[in-house]
Each structure stands twice: as C-alpha cells, then as structure tokens.
Protein backbone atom coordinates (compact mmCIF):
# COMPACT_ATOMS: atom_id res chain seq x y z
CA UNK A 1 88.34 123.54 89.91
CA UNK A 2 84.80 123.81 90.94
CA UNK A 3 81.89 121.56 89.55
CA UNK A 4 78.52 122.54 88.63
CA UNK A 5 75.75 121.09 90.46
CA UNK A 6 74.84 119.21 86.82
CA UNK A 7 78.36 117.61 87.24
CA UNK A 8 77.90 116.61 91.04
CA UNK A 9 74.34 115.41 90.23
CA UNK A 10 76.20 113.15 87.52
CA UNK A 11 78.80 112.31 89.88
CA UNK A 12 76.32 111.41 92.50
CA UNK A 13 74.52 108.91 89.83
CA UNK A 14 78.14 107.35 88.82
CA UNK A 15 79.16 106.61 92.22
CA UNK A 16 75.68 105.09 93.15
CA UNK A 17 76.15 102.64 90.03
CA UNK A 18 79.46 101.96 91.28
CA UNK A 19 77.88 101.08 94.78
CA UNK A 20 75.29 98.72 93.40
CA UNK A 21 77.86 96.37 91.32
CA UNK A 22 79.56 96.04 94.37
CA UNK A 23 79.65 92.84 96.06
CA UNK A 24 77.02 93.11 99.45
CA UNK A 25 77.18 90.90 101.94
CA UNK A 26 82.37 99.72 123.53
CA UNK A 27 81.50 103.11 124.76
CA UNK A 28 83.89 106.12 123.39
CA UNK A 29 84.75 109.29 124.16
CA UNK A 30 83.11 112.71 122.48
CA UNK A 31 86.64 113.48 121.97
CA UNK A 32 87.96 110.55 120.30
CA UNK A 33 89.15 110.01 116.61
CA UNK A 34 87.47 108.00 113.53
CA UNK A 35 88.67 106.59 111.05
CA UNK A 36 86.78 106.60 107.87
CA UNK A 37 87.00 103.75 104.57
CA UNK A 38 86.15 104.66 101.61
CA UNK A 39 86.51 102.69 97.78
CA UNK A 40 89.57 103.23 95.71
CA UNK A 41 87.41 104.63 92.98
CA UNK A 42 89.10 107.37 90.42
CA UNK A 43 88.51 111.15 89.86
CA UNK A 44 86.04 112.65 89.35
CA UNK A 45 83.76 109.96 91.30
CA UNK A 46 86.02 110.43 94.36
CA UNK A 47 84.75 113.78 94.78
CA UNK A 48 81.22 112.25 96.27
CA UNK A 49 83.31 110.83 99.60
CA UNK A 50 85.06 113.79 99.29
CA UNK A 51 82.07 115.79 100.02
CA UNK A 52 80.72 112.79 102.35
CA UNK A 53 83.96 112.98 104.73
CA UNK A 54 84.39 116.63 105.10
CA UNK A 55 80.65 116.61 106.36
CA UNK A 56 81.85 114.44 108.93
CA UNK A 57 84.55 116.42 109.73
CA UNK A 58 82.69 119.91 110.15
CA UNK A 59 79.97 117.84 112.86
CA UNK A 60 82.47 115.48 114.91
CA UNK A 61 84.22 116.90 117.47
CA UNK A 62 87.19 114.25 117.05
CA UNK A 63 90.22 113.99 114.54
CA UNK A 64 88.85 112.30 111.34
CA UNK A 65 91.02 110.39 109.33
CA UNK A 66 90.06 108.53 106.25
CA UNK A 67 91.82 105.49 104.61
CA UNK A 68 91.39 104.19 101.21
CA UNK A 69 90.33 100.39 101.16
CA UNK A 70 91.73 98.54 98.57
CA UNK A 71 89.93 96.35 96.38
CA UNK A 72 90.94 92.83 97.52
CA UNK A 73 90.96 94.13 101.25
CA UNK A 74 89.92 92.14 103.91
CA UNK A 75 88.73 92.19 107.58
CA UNK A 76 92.32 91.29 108.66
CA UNK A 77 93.45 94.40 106.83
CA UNK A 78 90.62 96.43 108.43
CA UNK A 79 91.48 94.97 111.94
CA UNK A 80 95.18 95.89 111.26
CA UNK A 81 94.34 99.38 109.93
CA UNK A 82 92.21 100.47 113.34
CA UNK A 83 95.06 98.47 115.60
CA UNK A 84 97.79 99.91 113.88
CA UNK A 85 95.99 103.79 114.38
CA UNK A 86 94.64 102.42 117.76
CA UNK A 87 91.19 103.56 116.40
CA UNK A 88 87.78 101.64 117.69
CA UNK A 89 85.53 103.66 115.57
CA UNK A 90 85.14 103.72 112.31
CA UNK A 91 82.49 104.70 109.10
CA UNK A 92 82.42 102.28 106.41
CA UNK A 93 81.49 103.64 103.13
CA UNK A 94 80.20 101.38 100.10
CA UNK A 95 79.61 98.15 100.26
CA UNK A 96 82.86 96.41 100.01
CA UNK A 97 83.11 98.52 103.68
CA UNK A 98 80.35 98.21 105.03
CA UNK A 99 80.59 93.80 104.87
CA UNK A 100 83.68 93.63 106.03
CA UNK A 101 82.61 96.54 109.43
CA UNK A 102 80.02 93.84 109.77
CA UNK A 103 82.24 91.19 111.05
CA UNK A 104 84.35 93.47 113.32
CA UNK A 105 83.98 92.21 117.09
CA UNK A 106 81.52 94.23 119.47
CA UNK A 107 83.61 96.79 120.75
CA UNK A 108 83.87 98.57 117.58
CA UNK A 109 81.79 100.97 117.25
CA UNK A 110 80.72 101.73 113.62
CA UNK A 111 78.76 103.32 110.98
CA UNK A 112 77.93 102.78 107.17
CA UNK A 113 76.69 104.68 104.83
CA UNK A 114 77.38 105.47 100.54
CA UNK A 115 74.98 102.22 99.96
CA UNK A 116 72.03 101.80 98.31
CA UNK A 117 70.64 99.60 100.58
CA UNK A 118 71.50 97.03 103.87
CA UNK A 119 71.11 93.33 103.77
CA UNK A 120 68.42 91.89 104.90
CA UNK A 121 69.47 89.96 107.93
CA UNK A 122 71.97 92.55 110.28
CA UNK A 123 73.48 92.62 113.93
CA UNK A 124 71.12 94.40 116.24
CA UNK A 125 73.25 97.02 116.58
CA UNK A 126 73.98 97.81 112.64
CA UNK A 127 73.64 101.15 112.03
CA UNK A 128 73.75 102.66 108.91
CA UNK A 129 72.23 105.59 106.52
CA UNK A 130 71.65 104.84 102.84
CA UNK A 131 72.03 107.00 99.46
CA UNK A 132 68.26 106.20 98.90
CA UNK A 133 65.97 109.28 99.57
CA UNK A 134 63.41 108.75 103.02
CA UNK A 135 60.42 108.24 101.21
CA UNK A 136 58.94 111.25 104.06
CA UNK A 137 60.81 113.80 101.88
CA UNK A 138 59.88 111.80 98.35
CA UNK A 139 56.18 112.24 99.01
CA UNK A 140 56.29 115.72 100.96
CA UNK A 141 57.94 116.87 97.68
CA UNK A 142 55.50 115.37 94.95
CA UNK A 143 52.61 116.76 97.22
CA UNK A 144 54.26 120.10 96.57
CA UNK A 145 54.57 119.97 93.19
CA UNK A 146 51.35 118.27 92.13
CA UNK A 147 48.33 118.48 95.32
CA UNK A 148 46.24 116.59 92.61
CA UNK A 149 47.97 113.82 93.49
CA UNK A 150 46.36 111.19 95.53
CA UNK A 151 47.94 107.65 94.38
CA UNK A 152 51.39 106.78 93.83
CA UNK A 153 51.79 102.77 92.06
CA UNK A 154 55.80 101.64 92.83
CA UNK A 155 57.55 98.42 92.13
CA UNK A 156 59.80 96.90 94.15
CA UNK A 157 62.15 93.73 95.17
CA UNK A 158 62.50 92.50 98.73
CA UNK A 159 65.92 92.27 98.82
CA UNK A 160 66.92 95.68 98.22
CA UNK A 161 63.75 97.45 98.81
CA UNK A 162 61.78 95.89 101.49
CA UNK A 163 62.75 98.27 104.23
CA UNK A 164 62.49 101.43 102.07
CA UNK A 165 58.93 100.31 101.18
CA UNK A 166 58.39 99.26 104.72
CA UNK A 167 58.97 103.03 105.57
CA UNK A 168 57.05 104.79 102.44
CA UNK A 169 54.30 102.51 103.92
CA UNK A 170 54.99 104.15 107.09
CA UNK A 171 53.84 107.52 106.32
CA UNK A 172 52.28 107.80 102.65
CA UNK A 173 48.92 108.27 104.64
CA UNK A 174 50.54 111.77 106.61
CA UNK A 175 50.61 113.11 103.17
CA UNK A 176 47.17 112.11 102.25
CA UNK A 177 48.59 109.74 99.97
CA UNK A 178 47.57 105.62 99.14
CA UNK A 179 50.22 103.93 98.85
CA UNK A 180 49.90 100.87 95.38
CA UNK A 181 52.83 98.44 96.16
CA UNK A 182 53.52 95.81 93.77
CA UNK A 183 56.07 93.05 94.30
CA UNK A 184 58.32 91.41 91.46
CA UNK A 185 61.22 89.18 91.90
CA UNK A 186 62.27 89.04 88.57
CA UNK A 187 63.20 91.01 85.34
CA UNK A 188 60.33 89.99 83.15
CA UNK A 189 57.32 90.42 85.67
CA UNK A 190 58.62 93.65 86.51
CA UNK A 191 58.96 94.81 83.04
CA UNK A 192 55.56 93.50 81.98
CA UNK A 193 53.86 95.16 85.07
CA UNK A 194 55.55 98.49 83.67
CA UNK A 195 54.18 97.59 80.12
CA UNK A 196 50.58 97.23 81.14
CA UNK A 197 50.37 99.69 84.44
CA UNK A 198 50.23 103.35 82.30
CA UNK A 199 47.02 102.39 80.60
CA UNK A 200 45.03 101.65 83.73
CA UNK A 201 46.14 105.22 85.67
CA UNK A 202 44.31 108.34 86.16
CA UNK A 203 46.28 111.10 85.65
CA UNK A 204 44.29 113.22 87.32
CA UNK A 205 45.07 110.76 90.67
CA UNK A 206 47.60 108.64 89.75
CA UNK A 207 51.67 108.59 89.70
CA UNK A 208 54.09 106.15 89.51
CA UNK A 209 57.43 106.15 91.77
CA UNK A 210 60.15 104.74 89.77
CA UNK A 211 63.23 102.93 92.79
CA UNK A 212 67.20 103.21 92.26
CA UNK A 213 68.10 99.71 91.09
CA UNK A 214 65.03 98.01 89.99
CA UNK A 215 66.01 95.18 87.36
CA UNK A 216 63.26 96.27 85.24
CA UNK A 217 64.68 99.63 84.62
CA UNK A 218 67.66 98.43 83.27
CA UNK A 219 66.19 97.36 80.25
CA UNK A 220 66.62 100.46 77.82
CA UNK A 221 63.39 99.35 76.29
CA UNK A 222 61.27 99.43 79.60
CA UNK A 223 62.41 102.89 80.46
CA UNK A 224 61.65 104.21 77.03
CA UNK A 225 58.07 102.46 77.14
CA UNK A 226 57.64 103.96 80.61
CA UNK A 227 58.88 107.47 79.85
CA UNK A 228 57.05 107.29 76.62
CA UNK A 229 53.43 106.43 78.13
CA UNK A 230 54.33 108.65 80.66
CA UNK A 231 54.25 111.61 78.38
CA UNK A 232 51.55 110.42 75.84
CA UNK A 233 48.81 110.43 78.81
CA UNK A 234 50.60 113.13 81.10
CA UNK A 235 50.93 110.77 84.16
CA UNK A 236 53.40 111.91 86.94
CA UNK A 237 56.40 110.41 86.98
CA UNK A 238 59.04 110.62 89.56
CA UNK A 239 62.57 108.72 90.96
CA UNK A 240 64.89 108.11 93.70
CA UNK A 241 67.01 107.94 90.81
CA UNK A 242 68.50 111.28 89.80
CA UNK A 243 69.62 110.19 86.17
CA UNK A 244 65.85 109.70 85.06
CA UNK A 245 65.12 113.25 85.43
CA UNK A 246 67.32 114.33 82.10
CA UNK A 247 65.41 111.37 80.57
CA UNK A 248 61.81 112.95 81.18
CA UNK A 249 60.85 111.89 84.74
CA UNK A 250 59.64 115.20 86.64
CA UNK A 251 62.11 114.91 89.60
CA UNK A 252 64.14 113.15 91.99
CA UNK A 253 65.72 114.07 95.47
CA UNK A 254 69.21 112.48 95.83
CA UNK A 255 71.94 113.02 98.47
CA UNK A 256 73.46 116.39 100.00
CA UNK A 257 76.92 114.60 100.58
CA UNK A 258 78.35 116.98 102.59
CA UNK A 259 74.76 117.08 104.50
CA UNK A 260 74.89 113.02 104.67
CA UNK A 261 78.53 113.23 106.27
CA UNK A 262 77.36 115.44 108.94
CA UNK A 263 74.35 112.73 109.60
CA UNK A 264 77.05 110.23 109.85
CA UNK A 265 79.05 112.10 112.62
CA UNK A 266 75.86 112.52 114.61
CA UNK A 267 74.86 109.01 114.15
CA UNK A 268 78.26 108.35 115.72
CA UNK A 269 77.51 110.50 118.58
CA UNK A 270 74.53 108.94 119.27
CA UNK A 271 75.23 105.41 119.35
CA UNK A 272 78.62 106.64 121.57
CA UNK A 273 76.09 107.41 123.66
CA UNK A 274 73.75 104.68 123.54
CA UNK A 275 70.62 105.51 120.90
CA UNK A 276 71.11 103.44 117.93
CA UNK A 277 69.58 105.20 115.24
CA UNK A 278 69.40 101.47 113.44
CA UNK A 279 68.74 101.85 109.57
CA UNK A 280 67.99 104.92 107.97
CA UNK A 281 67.70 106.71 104.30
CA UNK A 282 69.28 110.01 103.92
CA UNK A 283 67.02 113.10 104.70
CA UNK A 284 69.90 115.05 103.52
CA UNK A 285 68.98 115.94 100.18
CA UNK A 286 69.18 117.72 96.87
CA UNK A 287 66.78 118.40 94.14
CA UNK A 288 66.60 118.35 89.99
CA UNK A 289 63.26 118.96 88.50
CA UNK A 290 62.58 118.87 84.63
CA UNK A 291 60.52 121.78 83.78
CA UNK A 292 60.01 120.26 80.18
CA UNK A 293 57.75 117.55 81.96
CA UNK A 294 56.91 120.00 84.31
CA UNK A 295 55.41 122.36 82.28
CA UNK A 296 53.85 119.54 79.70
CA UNK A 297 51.60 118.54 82.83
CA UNK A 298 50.22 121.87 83.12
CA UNK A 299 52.21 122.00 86.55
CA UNK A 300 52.57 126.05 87.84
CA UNK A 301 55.56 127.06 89.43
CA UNK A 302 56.72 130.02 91.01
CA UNK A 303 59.51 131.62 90.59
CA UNK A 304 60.49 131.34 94.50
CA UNK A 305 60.11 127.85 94.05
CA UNK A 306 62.03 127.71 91.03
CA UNK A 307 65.05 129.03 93.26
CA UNK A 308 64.51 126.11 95.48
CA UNK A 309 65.63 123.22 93.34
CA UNK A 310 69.32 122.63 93.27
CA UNK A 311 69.27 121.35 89.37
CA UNK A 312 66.99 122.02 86.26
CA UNK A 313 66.43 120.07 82.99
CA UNK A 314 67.13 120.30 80.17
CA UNK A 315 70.24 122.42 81.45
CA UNK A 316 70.01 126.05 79.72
C-alpha cells in the first residue's frame, strides 16, 4: 500500500530518532556483489532502508544483498556473515553498523550511511554519507525563498556537529551569506542562548538555522520559546530537522532515500577504484515548506515553485 509523502516525511523523522539513540562508536571488481546491514527496526520505519537499498540496487552494477543485523550483533557475526557469503564489500547502515564496519580489517571495502553524524576520530579511509542535509543545498534553498536574507545565527556541539559546521563554513560566503556560529556543550547554555538570541535579530537580515539533535531542542519548552519568538517578530526560521516544519519552522530539506542509496553505490564505485569520497552529507534531498509561516513573513511564492516542494504544511 503506498504512503504519502507526509507519511515518508514522518517515517524519515522516526528512523532518524531511532539512529541518534543508537549507541556510536582491497581493490574489487565493477562486477562484484555487496552486501548491505541494516537495523532490525519494525514496519513502517523499515520502509526508509527499504527505499535506501533499492537505490543501491538501481546504480550498482553487482548483486545486492541485504542482511538484517541483529541487535546484540557483533563484529564476529559481521565477519562470519561476509565469510560465510564470501562478500568483501559491504554498506553499513545506522550506527550499530557502521561501529562494528569500523573494526573490519583493511581489505574490506565499505560504506556507511543512515547516520546522523561520524565520530570524531575515523580510519583514513572511512567513508561514509550522513542523513544530515549539505549545508550547500540548506543555504542555496533559504536564499531562494527569502534573498533578504543575509545572516543565518546556528548552534551547535562538536561532537556531532563539528564537521557539518566545518562545511556550512565552507561555503555560506558563495551564497552571499555570514555565517554566526555559536558553540555550547551543554543543555542549559544552549537553551539560554536560544532564550536571549530572538530579541537581538533583525528580521529584515537575520535567521536562525535550527541542527537535527541539538540537546537544547529537546526541551519542549525551548522549542516552544523559539517557535514562539520566531513568529511574534517574523524572524526566519529553518531546520535540518524535518519534524519542526509542522511545528512552525518555514522548511527543512531531508533525505531522498532512494536518491541517498544510489549515492551509496557510487561511493562504492569510487573508492573500488581508488577516490575516497571521505565524509559527506546527503545532497540527495527532499523538501516540506510551511506556507502558514511562509505566508506570515510576507514571503511570495509562485505557483511553479509551489510544485517544487515535495511536502506542504499544514497538510490540506
């Protein structure tokens, strides 16, 4: 039975929840076959690898087959697994996965991806794509939407957003953006930074850029005060995190799956071939857009753009 894209979008959000409560921690031939691991999560959520492994099957040129990993698994099982299928290659998906791929010997070859972010310290030869949205796309959208824009604030940890805001550093100024970073390593200096931030903005100037997993956010009470100041002074608000948009936040990018599993199979083929693509976030990507929010900070859009987002709030 089909899903709406509301229900995938959900979907999407569930299994990136999922993700984040998880624990973290040789040359091949074109025509050789993967294996792919994936969590032993339940319908519906299972859909999302669903989606993520036929993309890699519709851009490898190999046999792909794809193995549930069971909760308590460990790299013994995973060694056993690839002997047992006399596999060297394999895509790790989630966490749980993606640390035990980590400790396979050298002439596996493998990829990860379905996480929201990598550990800090990796092999050199790590590769993997995360569910977080390349900051590129974040800010060539919000430019889009709202030219007026010329600041965007974010807050951030180190641990599982240093490299993302490593990147949006990268190339805010190619979209004539500044870039306002502000670092917080706990709960209560984020969530006071939020408190205080909205009366100090321009909105003429000014948005804020709201990460997947920031400790802060979790706090019911911080989002409302954020979402709440947000519309009292019609400052721009946007996420990585898809779920906000329902809330009030004008929109969010989050992963094509079936786009993000074709990634994966080139990824493959390029480090089969010696170019490590290293650590990416997904350019494969969706759009929901609240036209509530939209249209309470006087934004215009067409009605060809209209056609271009993937999922509208509130749902008609």
């Amino acid at each position: 039975m089909p899903f709406s894209a509301a229900t995938l979008l959900a979907l999407v959000v569930a299994i990136q929840l999922l993700l984040f409560a998880l624990p973290v921690s040789a040359q091949v031939k074109a025509t050789d076959d993967i294996l792919v691991f994936y969590p032993d999560v339940p319908d519906p959520y299972v859909r999302v690898f669903s989606d993520i492994i036929d993309g890699i099957r519709s851009s490898y040129p190999g046999e792909v087959k794809d193995r549930v990993l069971a909760r308590n698994a460990s790299l013994d099982d995973v060694v056993a697994i690839l002997d047992s299928t006399q596999l060297n290659t394999a895509v790790a998906l989630g966490n749980q996965a993606m640390d035990i791929v980590q400790q396979l010997p050298p002439d596996y070859l493998t990829v990860s991806s379905a996480i929201l972010a990598a550990p800090e310290n990796v092999a050199p030869d790590f590769t993997a794509i995360t569910l977080a949205p390349d900051p590129d796309e974040l800010f060539r959208e919000l430019v889009a939407l709202a030219p007026h824009i010329k600041t965007v604030h974010v807050s951030y940890q180190q641990a599982l957003h240093g490299r993302l805001i490593q990147r949006a550093k990268a190339v805010a100024d190619s979209h004539g953006l500044k870039l306002e970073v502000h670092l917080f390593e706990t709960l209560s200096e984020s969530a006071n930074w939020y408190r205080a931030v909205f009366e100090t903005l321009d909105p003429k100037s000014d948005s804020v850029w709201l990460l997947q997993g920031d400790i802060a956010l979790r706090e019911r009470s911080v989002l409302y005060h954020v979402l709440k100041s947000a519309w009292n002074r019609k400052l721009l608000v946007y996420s990585s995190n898809p779920s906000y948009v329902s809330k009030g936040v004008l929109f969010s990018l989050y992963p094509d799956n079936q786009g993000l599993g074709g990634s994966i199979a080139r990824a493959l083929l390029a480090k089969r071939d010696g170019n490590n693509i290293g650590i990416q976030h997904t350019r494969d990507l969706l759009i929901a857009l609240n036209i509530r929010t939209a249209e309470h900070l006087g934004l215009n859009l067409s009605r060809a753009r209209m056609r271009e987002i993937d999922v509208v709030f509130p749902r008609q």
